[in-house]
PDB file of N, CA and C in Angstrom:
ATOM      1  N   UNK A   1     199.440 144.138  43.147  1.00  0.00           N
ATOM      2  CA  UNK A   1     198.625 143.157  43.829  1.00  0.00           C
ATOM      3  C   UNK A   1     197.400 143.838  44.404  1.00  0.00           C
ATOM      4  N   UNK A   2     195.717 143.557  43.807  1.00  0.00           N
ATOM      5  CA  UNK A   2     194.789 143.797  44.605  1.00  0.00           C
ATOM      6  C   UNK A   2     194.736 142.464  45.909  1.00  0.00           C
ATOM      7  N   UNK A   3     194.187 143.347  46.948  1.00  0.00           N
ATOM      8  CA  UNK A   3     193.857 142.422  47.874  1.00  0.00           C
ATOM      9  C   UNK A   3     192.419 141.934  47.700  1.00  0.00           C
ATOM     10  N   UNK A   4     191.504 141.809  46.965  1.00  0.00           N
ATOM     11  CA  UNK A   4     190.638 141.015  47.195  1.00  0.00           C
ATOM     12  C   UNK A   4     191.148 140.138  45.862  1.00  0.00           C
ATOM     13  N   UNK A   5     192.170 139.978  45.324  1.00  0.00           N
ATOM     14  CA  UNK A   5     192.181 139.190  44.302  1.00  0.00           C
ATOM     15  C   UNK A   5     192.815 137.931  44.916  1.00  0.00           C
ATOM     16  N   UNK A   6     193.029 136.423  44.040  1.00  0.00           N
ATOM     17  CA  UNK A   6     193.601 135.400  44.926  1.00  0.00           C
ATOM     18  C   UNK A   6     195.125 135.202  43.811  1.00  0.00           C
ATOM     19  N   UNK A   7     195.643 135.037  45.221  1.00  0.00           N
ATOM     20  CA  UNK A   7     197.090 135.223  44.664  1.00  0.00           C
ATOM     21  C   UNK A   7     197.379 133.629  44.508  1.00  0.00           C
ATOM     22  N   UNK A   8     198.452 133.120  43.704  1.00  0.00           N
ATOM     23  CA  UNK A   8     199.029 132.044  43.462  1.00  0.00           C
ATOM     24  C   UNK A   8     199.566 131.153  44.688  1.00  0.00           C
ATOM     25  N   UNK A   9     200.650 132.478  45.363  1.00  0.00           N
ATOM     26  CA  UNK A   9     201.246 131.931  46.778  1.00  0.00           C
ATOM     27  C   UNK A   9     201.715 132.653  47.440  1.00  0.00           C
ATOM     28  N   UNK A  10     201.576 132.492  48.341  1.00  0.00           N
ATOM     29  CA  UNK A  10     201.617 133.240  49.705  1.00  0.00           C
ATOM     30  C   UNK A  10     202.967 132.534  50.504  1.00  0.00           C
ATOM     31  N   UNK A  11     204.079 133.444  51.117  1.00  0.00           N
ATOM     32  CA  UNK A  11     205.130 132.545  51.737  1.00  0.00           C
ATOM     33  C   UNK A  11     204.878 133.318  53.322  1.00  0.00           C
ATOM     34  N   UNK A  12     204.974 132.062  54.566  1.00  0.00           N
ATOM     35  CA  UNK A  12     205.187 132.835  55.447  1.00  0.00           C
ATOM     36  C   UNK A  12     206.857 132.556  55.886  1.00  0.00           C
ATOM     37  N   UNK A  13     207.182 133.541  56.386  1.00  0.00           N
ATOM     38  CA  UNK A  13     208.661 133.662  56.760  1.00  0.00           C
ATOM     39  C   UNK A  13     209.658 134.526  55.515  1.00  0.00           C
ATOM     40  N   UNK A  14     210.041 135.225  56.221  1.00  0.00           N
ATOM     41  CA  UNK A  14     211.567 135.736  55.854  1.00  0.00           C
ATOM     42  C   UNK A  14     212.849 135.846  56.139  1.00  0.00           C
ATOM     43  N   UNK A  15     212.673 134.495  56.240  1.00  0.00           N
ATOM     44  CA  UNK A  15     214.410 134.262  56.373  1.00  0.00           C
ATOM     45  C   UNK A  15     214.953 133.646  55.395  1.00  0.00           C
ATOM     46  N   UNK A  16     216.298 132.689  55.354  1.00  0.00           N
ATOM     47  CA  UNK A  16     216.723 132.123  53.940  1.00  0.00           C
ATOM     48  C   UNK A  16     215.455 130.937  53.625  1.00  0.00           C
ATOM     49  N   UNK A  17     214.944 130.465  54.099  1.00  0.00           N
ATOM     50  CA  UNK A  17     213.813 129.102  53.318  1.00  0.00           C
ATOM     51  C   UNK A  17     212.916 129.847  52.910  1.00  0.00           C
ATOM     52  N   UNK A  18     212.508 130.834  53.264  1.00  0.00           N
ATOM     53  CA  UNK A  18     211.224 131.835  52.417  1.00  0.00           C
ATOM     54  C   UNK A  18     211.706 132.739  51.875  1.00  0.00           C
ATOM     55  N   UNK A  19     212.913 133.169  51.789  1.00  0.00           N
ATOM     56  CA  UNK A  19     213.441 133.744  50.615  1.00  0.00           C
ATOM     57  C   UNK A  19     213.681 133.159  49.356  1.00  0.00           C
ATOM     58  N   UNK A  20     214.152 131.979  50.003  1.00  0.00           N
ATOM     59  CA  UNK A  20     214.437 131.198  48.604  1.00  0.00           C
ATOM     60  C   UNK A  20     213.461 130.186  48.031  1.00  0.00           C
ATOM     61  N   UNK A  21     212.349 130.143  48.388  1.00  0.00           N
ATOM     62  CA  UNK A  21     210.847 129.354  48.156  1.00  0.00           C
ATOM     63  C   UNK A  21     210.419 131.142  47.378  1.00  0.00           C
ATOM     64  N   UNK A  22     210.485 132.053  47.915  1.00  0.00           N
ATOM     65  CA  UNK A  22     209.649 133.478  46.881  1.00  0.00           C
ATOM     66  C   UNK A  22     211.269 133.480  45.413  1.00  0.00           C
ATOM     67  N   UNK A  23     212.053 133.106  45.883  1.00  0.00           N
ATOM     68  CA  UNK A  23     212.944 133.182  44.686  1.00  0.00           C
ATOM     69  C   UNK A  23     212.433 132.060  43.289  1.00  0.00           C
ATOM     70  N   UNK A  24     212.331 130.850  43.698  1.00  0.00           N
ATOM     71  CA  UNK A  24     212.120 129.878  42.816  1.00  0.00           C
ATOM     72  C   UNK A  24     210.521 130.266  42.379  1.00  0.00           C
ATOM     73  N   UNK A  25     210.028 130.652  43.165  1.00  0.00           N
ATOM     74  CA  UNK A  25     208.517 130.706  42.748  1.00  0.00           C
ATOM     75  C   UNK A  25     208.780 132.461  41.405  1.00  0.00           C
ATOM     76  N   UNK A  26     208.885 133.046  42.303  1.00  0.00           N
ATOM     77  CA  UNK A  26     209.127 134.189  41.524  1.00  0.00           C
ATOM     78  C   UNK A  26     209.810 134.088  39.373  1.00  0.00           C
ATOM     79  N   UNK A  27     211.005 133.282  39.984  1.00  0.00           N
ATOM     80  CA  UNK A  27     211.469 132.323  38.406  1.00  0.00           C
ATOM     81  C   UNK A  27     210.563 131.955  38.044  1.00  0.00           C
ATOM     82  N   UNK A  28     209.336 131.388  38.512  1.00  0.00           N
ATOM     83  CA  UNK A  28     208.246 130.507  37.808  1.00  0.00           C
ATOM     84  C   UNK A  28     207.130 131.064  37.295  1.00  0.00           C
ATOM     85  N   UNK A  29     206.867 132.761  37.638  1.00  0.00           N
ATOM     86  CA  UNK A  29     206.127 133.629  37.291  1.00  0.00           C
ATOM     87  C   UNK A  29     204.783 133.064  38.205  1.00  0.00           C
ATOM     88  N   UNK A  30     204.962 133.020  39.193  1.00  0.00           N
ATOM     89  CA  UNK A  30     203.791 132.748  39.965  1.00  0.00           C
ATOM     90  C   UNK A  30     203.623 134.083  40.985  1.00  0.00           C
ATOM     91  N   UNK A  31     204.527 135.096  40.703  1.00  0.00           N
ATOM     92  CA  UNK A  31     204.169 136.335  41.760  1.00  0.00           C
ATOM     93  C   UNK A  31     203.831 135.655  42.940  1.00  0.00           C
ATOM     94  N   UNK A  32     204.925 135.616  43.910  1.00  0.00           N
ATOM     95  CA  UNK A  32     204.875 135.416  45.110  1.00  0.00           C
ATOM     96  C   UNK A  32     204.708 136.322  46.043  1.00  0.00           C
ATOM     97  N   UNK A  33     203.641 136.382  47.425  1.00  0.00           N
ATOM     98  CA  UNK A  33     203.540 137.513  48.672  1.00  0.00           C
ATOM     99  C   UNK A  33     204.477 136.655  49.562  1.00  0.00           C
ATOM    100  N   UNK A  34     204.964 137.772  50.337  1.00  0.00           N
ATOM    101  CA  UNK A  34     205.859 137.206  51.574  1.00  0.00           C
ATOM    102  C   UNK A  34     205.649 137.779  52.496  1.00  0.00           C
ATOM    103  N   UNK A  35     205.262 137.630  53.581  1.00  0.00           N
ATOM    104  CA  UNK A  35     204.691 137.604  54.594  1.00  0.00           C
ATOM    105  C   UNK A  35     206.173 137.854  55.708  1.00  0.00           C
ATOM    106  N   UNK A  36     207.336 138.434  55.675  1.00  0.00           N
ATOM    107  CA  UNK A  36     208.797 138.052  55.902  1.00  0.00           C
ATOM    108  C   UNK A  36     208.631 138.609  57.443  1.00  0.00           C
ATOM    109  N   UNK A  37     207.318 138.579  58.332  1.00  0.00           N
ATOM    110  CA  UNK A  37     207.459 138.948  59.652  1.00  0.00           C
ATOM    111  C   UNK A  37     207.995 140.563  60.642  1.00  0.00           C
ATOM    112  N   UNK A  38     208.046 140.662  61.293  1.00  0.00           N
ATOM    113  CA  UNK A  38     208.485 141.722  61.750  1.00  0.00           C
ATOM    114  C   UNK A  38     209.587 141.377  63.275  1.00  0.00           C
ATOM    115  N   UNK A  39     210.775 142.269  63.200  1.00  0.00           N
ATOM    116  CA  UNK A  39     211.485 142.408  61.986  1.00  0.00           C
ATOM    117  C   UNK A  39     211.475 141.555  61.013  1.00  0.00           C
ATOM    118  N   UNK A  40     212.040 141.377  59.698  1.00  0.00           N
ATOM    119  CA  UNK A  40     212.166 140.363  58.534  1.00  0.00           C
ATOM    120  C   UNK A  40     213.474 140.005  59.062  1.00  0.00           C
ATOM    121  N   UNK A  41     213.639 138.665  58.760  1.00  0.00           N
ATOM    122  CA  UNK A  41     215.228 138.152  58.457  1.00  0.00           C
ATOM    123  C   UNK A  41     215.022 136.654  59.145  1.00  0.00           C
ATOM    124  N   UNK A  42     214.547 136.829  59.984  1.00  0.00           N
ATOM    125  CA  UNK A  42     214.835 135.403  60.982  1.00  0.00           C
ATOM    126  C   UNK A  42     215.351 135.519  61.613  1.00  0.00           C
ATOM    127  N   UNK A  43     216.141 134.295  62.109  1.00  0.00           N
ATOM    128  CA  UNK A  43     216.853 134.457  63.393  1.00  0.00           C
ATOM    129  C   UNK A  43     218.599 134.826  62.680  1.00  0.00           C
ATOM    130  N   UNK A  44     218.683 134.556  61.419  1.00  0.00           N
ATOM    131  CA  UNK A  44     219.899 134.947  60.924  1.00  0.00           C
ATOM    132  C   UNK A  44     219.781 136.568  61.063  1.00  0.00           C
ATOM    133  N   UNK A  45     218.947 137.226  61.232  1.00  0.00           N
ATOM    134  CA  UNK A  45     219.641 138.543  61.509  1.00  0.00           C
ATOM    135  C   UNK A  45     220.418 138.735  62.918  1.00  0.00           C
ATOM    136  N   UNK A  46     219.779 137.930  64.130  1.00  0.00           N
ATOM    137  CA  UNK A  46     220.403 138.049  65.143  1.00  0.00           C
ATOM    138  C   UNK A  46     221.736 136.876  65.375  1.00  0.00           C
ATOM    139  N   UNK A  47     222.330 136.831  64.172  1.00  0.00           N
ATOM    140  CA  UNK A  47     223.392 135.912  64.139  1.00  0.00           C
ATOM    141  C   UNK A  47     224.473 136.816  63.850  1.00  0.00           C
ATOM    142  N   UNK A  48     225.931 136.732  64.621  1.00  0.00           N
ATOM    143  CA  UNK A  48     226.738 137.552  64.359  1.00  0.00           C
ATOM    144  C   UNK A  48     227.600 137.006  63.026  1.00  0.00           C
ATOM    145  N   UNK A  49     228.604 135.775  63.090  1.00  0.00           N
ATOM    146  CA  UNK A  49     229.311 135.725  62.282  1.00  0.00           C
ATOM    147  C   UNK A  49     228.711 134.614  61.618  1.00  0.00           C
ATOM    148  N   UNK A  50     228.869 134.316  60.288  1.00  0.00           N
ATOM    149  CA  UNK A  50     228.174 132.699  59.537  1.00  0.00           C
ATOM    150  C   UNK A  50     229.505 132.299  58.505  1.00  0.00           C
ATOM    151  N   UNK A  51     229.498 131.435  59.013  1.00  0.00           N
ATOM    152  CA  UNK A  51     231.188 130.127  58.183  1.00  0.00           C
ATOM    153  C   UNK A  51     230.579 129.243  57.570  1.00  0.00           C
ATOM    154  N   UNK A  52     229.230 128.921  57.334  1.00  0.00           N
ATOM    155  CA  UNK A  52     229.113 127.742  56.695  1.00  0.00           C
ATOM    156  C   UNK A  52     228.098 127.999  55.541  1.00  0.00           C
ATOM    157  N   UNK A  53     228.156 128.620  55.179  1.00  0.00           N
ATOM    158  CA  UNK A  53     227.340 129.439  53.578  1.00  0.00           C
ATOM    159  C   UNK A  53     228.001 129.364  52.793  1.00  0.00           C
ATOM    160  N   UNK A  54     228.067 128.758  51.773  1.00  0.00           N
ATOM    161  CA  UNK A  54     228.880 128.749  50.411  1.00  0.00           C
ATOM    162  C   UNK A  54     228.483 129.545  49.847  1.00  0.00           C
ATOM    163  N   UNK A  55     230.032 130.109  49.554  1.00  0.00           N
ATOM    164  CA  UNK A  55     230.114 131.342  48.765  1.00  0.00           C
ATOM    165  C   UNK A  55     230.564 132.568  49.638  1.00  0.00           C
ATOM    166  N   UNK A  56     231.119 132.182  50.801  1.00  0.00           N
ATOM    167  CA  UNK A  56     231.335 133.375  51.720  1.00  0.00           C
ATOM    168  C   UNK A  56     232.060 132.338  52.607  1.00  0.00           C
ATOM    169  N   UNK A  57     233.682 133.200  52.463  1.00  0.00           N
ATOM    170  CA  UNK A  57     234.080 132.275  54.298  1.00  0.00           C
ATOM    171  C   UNK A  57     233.598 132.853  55.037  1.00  0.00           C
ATOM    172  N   UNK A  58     233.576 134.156  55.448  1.00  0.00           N
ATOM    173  CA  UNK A  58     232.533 134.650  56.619  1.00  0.00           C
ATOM    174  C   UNK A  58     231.853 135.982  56.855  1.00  0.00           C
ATOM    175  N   UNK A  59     230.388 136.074  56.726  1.00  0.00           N
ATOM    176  CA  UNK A  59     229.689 137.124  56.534  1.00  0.00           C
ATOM    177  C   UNK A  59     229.007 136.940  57.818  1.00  0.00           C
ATOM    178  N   UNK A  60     228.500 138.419  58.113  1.00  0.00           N
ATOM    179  CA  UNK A  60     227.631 139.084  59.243  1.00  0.00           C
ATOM    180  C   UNK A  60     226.235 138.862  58.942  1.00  0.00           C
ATOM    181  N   UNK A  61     225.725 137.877  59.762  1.00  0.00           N
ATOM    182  CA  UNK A  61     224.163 137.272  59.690  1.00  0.00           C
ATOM    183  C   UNK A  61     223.628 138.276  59.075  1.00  0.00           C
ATOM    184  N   UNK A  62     222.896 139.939  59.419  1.00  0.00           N
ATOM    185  CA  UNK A  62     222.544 140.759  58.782  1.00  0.00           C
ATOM    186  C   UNK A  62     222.539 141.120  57.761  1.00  0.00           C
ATOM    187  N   UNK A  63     223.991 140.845  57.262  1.00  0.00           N
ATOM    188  CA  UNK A  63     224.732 141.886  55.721  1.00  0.00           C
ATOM    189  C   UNK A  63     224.233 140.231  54.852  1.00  0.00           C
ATOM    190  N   UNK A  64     224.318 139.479  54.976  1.00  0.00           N
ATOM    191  CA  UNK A  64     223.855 137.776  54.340  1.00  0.00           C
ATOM    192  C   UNK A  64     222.484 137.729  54.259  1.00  0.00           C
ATOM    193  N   UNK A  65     221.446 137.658  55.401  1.00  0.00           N
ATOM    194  CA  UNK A  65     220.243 138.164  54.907  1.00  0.00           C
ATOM    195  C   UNK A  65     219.520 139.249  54.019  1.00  0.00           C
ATOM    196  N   UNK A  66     220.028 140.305  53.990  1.00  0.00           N
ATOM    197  CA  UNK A  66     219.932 141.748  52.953  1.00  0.00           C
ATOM    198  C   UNK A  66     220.393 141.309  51.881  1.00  0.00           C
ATOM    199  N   UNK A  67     221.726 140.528  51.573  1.00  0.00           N
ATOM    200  CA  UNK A  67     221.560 140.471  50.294  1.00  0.00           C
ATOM    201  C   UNK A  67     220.838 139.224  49.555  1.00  0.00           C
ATOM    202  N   UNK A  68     220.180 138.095  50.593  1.00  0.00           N
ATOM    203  CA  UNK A  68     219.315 137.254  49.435  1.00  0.00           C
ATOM    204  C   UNK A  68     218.041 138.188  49.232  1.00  0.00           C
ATOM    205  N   UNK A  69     217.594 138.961  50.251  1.00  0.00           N
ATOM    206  CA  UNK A  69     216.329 139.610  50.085  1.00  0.00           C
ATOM    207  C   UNK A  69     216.367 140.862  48.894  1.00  0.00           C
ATOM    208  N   UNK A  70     217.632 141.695  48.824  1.00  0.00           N
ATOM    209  CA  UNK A  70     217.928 142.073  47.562  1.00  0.00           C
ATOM    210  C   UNK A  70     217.415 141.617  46.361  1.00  0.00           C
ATOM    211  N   UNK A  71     218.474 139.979  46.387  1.00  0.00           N
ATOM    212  CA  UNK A  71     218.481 139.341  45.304  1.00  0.00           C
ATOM    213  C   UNK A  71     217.047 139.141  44.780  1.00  0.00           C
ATOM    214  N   UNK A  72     215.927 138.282  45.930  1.00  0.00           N
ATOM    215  CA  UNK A  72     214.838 138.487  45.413  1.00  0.00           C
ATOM    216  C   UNK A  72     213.817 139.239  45.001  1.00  0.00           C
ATOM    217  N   UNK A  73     214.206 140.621  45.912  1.00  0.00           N
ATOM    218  CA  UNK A  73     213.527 141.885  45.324  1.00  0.00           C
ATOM    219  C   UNK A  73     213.250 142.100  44.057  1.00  0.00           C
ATOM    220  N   UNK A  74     214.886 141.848  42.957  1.00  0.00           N
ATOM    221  CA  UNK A  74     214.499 141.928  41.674  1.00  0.00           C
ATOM    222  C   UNK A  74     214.050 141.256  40.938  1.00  0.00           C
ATOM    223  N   UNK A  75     212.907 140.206  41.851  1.00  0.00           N
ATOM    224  CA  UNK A  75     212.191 139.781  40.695  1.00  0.00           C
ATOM    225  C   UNK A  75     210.510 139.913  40.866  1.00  0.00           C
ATOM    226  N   UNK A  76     210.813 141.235  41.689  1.00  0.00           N
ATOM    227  CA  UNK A  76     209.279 141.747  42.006  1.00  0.00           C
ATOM    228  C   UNK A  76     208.877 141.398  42.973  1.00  0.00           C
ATOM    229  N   UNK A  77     208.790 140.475  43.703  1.00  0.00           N
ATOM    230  CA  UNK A  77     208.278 139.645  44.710  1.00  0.00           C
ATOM    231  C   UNK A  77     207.640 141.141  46.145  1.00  0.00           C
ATOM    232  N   UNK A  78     206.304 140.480  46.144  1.00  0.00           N
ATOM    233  CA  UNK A  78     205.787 141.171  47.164  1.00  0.00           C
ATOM    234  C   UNK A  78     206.278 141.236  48.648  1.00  0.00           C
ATOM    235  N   UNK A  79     206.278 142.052  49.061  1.00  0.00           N
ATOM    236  CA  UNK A  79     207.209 141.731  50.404  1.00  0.00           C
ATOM    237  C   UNK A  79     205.715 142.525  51.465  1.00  0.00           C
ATOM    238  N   UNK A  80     205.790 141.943  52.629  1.00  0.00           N
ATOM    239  CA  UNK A  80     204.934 142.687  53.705  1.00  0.00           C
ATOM    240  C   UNK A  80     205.699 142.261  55.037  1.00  0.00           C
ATOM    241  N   UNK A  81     206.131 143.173  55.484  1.00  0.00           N
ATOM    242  CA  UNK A  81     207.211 143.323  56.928  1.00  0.00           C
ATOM    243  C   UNK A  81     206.008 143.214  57.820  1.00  0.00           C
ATOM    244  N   UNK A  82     205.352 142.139  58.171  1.00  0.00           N
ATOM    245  CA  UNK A  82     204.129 142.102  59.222  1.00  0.00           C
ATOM    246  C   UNK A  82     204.612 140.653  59.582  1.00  0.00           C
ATOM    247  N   UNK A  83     203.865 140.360  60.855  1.00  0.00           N
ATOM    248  CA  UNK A  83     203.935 138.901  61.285  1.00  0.00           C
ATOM    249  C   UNK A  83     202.204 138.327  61.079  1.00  0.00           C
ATOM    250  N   UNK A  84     202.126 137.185  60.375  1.00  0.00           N
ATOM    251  CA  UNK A  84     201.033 136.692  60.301  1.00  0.00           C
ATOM    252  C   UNK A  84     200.133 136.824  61.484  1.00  0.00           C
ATOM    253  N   UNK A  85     198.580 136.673  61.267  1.00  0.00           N
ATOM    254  CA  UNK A  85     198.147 136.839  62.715  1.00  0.00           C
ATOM    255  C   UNK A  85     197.234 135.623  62.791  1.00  0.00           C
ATOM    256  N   UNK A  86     196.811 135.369  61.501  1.00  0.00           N
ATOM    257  CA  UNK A  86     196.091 134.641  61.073  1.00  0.00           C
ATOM    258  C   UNK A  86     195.840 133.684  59.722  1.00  0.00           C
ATOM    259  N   UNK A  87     195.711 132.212  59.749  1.00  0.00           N
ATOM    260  CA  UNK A  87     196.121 131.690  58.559  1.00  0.00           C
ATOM    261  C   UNK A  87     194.361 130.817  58.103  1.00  0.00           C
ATOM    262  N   UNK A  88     193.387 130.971  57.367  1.00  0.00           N
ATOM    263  CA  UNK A  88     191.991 130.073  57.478  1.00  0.00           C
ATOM    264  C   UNK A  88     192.830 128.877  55.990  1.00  0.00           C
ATOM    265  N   UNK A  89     192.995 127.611  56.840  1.00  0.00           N
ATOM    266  CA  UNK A  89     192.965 126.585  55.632  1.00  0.00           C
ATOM    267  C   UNK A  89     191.889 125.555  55.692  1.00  0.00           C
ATOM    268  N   UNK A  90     190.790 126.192  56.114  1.00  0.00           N
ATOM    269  CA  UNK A  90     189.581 125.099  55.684  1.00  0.00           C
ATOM    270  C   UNK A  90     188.562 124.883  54.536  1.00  0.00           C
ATOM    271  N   UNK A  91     188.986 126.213  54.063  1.00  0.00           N
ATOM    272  CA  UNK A  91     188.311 126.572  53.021  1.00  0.00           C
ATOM    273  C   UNK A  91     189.206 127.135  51.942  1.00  0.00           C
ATOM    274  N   UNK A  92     189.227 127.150  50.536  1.00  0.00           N
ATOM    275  CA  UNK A  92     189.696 127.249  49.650  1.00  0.00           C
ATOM    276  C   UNK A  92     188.970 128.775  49.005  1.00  0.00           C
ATOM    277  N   UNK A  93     190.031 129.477  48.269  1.00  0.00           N
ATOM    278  CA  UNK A  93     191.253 129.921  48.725  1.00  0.00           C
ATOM    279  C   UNK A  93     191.386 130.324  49.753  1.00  0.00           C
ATOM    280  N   UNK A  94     192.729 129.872  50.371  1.00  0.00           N
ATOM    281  CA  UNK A  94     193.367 130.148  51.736  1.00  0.00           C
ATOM    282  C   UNK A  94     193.353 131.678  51.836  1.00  0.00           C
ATOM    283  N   UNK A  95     192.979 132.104  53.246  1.00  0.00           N
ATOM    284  CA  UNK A  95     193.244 133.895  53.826  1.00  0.00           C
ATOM    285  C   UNK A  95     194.338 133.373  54.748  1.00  0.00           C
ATOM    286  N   UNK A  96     195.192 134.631  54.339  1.00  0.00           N
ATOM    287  CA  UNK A  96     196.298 134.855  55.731  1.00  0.00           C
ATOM    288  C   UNK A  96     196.433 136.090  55.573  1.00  0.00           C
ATOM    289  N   UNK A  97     196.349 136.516  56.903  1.00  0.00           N
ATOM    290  CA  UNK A  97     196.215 137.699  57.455  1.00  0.00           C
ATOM    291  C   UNK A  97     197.280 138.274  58.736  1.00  0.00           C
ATOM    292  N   UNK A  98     196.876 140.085  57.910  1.00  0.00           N
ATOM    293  CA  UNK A  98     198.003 140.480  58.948  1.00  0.00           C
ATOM    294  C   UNK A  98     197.259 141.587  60.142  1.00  0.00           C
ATOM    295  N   UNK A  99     198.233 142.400  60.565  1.00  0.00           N
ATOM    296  CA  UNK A  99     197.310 143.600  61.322  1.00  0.00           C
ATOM    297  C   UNK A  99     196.732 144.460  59.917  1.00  0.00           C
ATOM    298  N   UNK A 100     197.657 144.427  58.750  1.00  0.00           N
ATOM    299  CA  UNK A 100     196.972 145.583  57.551  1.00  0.00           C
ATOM    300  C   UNK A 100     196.489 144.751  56.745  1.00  0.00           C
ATOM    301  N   UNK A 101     197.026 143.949  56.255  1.00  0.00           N
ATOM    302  CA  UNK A 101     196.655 143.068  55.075  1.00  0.00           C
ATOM    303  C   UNK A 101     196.037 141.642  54.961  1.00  0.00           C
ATOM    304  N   UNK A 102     194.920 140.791  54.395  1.00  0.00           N
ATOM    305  CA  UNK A 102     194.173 140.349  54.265  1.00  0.00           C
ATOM    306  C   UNK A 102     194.427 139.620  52.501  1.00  0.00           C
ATOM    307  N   UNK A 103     195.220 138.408  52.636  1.00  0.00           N
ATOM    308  CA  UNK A 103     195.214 138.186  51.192  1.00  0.00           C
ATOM    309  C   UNK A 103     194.711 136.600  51.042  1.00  0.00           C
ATOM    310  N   UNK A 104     194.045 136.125  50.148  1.00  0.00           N
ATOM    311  CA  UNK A 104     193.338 134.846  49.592  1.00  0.00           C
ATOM    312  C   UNK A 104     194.599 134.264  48.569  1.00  0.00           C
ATOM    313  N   UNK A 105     194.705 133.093  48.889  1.00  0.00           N
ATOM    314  CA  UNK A 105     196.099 132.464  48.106  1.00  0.00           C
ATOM    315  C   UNK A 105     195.301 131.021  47.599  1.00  0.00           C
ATOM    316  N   UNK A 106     196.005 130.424  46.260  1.00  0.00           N
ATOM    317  CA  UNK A 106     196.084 129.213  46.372  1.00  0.00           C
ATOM    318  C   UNK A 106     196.743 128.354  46.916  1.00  0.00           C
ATOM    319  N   UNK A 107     197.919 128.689  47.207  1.00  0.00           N
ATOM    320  CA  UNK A 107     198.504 128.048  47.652  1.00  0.00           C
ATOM    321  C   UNK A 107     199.191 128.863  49.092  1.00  0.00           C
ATOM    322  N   UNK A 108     199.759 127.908  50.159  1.00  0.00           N
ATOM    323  CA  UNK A 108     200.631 128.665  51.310  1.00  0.00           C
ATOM    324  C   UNK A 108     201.967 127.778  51.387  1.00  0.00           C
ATOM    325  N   UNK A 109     202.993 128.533  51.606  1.00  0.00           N
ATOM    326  CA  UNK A 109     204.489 128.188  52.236  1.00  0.00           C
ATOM    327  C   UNK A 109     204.793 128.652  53.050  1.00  0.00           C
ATOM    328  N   UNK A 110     204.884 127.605  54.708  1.00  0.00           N
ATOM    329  CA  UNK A 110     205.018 128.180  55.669  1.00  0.00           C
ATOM    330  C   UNK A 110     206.543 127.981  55.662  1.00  0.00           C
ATOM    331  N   UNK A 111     207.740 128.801  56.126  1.00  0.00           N
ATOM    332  CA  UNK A 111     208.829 128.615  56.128  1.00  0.00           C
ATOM    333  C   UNK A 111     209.313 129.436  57.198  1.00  0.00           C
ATOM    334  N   UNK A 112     208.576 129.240  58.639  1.00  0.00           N
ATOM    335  CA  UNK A 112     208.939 130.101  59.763  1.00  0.00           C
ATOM    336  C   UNK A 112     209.948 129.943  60.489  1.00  0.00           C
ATOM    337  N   UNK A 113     210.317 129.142  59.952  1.00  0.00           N
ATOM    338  CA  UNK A 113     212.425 129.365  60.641  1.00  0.00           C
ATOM    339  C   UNK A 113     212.343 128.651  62.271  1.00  0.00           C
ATOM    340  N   UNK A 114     213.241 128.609  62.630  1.00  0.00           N
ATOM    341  CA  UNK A 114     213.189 128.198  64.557  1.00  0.00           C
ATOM    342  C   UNK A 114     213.505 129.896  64.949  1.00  0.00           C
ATOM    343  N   UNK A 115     213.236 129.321  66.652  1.00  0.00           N
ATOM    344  CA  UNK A 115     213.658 130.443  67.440  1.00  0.00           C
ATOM    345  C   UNK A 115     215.030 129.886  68.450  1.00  0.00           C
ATOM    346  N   UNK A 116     216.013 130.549  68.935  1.00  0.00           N
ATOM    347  CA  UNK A 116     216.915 129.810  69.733  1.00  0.00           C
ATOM    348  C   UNK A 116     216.095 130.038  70.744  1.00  0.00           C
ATOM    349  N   UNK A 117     216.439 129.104  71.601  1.00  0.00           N
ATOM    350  CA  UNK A 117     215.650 129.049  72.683  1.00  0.00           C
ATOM    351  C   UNK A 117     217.112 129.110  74.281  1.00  0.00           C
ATOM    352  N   UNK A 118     217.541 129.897  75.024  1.00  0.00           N
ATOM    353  CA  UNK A 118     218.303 129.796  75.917  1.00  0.00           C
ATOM    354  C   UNK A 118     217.995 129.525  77.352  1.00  0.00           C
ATOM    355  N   UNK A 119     218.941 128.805  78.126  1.00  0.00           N
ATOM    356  CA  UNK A 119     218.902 128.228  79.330  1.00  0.00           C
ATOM    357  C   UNK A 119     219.593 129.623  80.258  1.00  0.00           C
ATOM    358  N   UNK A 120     218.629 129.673  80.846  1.00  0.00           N
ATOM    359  CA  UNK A 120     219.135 130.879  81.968  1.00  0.00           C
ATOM    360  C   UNK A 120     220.340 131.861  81.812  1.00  0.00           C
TER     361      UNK A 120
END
């Protein structure tokens, strides 16, 4: 990937919805960037046990995130462990930007996950 070139699509988030939006895209030969935040994972990394994932009675939020990001690794998919800082959609092609990187997309997938939010 040059960075002044314009990429197809750009995903923000790395957790399971932007893993699996750079997975399907990736199948589609559209070379997907992922933008998967810092740390990457979402909030499923700070999840201890998960029961409701098919295909697993029960895996460790961490060890479950690593392996879809695995999975999509092998299909090339660009990865950048940064948190967006900046997204311009007024103008075509879209920039989203990080503290290092600076990329022009046609397209964007924002897939930034929630945050838990706790009461005292």
């Amino acid at each position: 990937m040059t960075e002044n070139n314009t990429e197809n699509v750009v995903i923000i988030g790395g957790g399971p919805a932007g893993l699996a939006a750079a997975l399907y895209a990736a199948r589609a030969n559209l070379k997907p960037v992922v933008f998967a935040g810092s740390p990457p994972g979402g909030q499923l990394t700070l999840t201890s046990e998960v029961e409701n994932y098919l295909g697993f009675d029960s895996i460790l939020g961490p060890e479950l995130i690593n392996k879809m990001r695995s999975h999509v690794e092998k299909f090339g998919v660009t990865f950048y462990d940064q948190n967006v800082t900046e997204v311009v959609f007024d103008k075509k092609p879209f920039t989203v930007k990080s503290v290092d990187h600076e990329v022009k997309a046609k397209s964007v997938i924002i897939a930034t996950g929630a945050k838990a939010l706790y009461l005292n």
